[in-house]
N, C-alpha and C. Protein backbone atom coordinates (compact mmCIF):
# COMPACT_ATOMS: atom_id res chain seq x y z
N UNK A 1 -72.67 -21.84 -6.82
CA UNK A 1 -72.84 -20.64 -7.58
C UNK A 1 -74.33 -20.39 -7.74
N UNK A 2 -74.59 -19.12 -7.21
CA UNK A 2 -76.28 -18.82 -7.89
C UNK A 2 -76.80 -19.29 -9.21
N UNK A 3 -77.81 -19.24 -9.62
CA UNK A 3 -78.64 -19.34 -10.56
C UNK A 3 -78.11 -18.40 -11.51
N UNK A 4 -78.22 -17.14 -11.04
CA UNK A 4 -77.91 -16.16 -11.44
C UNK A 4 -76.76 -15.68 -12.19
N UNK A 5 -75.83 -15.68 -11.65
CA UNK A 5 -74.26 -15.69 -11.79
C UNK A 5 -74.13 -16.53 -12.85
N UNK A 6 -74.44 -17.99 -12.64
CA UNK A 6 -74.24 -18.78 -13.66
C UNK A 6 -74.57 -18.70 -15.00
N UNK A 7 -76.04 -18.39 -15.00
CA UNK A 7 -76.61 -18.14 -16.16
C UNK A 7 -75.93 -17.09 -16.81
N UNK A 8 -75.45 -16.01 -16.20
CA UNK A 8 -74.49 -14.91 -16.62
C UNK A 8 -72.87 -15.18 -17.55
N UNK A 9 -72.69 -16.45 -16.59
CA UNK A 9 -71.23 -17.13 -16.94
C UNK A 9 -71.51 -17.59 -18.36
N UNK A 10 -72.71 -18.78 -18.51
CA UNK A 10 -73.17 -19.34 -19.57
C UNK A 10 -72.75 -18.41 -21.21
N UNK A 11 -73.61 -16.89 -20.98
CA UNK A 11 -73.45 -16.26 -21.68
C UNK A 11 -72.34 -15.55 -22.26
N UNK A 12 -71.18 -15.96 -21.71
CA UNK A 12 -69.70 -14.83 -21.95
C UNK A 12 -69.47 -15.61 -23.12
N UNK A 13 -68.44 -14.55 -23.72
CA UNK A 13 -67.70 -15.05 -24.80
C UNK A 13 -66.26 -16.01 -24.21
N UNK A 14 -65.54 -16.55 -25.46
CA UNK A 14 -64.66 -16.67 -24.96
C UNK A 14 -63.11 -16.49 -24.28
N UNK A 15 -63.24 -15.28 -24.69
CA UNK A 15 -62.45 -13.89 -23.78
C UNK A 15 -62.72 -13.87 -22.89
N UNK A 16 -64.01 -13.51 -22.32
CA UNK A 16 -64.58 -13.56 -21.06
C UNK A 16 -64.37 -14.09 -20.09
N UNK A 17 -64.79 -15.92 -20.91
CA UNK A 17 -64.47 -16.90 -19.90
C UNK A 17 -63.17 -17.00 -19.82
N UNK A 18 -62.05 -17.13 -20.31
CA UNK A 18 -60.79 -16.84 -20.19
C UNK A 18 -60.44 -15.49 -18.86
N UNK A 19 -60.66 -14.71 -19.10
CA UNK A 19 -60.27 -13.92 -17.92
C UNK A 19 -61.23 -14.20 -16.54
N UNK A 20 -62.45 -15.18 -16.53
CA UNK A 20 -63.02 -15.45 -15.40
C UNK A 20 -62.15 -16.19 -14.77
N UNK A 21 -61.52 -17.38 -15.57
CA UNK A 21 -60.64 -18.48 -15.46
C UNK A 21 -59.77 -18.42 -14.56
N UNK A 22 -59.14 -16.98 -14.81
CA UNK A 22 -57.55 -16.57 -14.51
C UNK A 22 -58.13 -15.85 -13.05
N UNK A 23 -58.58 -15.36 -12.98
CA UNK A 23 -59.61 -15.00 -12.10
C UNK A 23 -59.97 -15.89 -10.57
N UNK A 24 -60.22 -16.78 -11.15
CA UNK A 24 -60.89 -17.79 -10.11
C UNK A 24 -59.74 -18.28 -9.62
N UNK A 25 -58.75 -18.62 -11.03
CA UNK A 25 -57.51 -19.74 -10.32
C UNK A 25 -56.62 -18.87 -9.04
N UNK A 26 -56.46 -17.49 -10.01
CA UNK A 26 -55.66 -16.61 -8.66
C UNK A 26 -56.51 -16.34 -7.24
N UNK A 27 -57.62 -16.69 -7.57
CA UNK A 27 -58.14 -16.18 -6.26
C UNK A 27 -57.76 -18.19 -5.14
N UNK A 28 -58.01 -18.79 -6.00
CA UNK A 28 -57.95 -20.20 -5.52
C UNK A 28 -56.33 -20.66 -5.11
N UNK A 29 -55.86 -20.35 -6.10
CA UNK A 29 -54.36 -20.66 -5.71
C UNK A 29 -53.84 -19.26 -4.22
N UNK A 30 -54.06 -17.97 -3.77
CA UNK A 30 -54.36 -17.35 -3.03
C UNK A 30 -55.17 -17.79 -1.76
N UNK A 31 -56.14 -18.39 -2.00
CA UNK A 31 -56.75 -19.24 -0.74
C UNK A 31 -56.24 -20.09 -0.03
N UNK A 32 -55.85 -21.27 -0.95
CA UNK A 32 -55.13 -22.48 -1.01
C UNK A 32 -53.43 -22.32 -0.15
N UNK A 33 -52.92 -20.90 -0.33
CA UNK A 33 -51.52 -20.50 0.57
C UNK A 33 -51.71 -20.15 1.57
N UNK A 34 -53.04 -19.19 1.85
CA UNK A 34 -53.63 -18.64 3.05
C UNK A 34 -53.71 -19.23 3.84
N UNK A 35 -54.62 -20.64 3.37
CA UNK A 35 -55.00 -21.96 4.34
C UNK A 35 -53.72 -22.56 4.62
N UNK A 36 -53.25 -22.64 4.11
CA UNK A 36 -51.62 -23.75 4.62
C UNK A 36 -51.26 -23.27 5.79
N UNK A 37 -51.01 -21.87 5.51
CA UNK A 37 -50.53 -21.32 6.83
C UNK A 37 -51.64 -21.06 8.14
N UNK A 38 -52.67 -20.52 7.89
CA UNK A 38 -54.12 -20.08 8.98
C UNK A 38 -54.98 -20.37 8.15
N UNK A 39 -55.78 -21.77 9.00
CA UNK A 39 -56.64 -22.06 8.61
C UNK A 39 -58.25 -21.08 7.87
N UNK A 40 -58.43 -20.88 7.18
CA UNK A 40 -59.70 -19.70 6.48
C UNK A 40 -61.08 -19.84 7.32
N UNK A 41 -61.72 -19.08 7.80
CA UNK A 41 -63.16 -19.33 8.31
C UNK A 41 -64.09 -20.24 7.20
N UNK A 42 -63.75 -19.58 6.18
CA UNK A 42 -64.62 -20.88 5.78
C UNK A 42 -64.34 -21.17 4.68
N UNK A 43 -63.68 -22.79 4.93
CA UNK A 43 -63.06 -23.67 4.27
C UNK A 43 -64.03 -23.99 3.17
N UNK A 44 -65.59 -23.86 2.92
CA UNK A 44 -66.10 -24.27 1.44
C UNK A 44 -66.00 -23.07 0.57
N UNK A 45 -65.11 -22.03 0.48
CA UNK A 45 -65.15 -21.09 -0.55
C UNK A 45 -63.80 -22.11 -1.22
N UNK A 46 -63.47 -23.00 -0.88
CA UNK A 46 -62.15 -23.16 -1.41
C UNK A 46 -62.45 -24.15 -2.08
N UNK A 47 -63.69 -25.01 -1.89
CA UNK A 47 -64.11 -25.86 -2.48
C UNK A 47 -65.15 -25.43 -3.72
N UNK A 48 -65.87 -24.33 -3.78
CA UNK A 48 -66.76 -23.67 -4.44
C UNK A 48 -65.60 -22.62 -5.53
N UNK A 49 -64.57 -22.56 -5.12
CA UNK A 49 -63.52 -21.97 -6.20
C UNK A 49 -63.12 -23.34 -7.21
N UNK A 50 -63.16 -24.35 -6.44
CA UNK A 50 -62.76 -25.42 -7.03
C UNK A 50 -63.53 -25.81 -8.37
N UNK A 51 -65.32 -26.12 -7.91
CA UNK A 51 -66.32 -26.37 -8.95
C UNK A 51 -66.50 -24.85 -10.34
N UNK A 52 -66.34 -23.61 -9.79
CA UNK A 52 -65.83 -22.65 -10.76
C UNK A 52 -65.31 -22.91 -11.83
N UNK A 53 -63.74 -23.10 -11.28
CA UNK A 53 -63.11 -23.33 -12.02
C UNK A 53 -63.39 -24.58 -13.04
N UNK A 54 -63.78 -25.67 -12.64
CA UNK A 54 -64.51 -26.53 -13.62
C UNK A 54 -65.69 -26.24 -14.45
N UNK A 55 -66.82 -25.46 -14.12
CA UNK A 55 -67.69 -25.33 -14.57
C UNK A 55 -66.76 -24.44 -16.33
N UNK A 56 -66.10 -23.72 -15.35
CA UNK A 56 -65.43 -22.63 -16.70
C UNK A 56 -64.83 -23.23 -17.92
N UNK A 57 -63.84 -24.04 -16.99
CA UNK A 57 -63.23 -24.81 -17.92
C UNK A 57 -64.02 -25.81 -18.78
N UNK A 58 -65.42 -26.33 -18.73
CA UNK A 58 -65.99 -27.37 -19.07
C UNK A 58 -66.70 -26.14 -20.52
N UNK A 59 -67.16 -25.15 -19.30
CA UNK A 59 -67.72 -24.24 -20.88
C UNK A 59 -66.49 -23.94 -22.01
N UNK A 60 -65.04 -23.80 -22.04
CA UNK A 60 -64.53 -23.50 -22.66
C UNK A 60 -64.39 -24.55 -23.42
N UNK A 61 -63.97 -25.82 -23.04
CA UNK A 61 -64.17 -27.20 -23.82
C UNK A 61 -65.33 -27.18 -24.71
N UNK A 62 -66.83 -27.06 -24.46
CA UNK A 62 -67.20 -26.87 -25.36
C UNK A 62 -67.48 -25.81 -26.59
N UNK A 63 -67.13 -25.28 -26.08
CA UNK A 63 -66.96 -24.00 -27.42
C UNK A 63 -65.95 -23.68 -28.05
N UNK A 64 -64.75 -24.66 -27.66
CA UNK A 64 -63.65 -25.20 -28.93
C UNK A 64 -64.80 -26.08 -30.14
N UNK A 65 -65.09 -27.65 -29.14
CA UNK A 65 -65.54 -28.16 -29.64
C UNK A 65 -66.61 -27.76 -30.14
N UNK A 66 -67.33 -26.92 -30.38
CA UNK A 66 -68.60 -26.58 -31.26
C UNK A 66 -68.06 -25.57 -32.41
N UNK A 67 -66.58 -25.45 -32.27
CA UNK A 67 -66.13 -24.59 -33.38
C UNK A 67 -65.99 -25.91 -34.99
């Protein structure tokens, strides 16, 4: 993920990150069927959906926990 983007992510609320979430997973779980059947040109978006989705989820963890 850019610099950019990220730093952007950093800043959402947690609505936000919630619909980025849902977001990423459908696009990942969508990839992930694509590939089963025909292989994708390029297999690291599927891996870079992967770290997303963690990064998101890691920000949402903490901003329970800082509640």
């Amino acid at each position: 993920m850019k610099q950019k983007n990220w730093q952007e992510i950093k800043n959402m609320s947690s609505a936000e990150l919630n619909a980025k979430l849902n977001e990423f997973e459908d696009k990942y779980y969508k990839l992930k069927f694509r590939n089963s059947t025909v292989p994708v040109k390029n297999p690291l978006e599927i891996r870079e959906l992967r770290k997303n989705i963690a990064r998101v989820k890691t920000l949402l963890a903490q901003a329970e926990k800082g509640k």
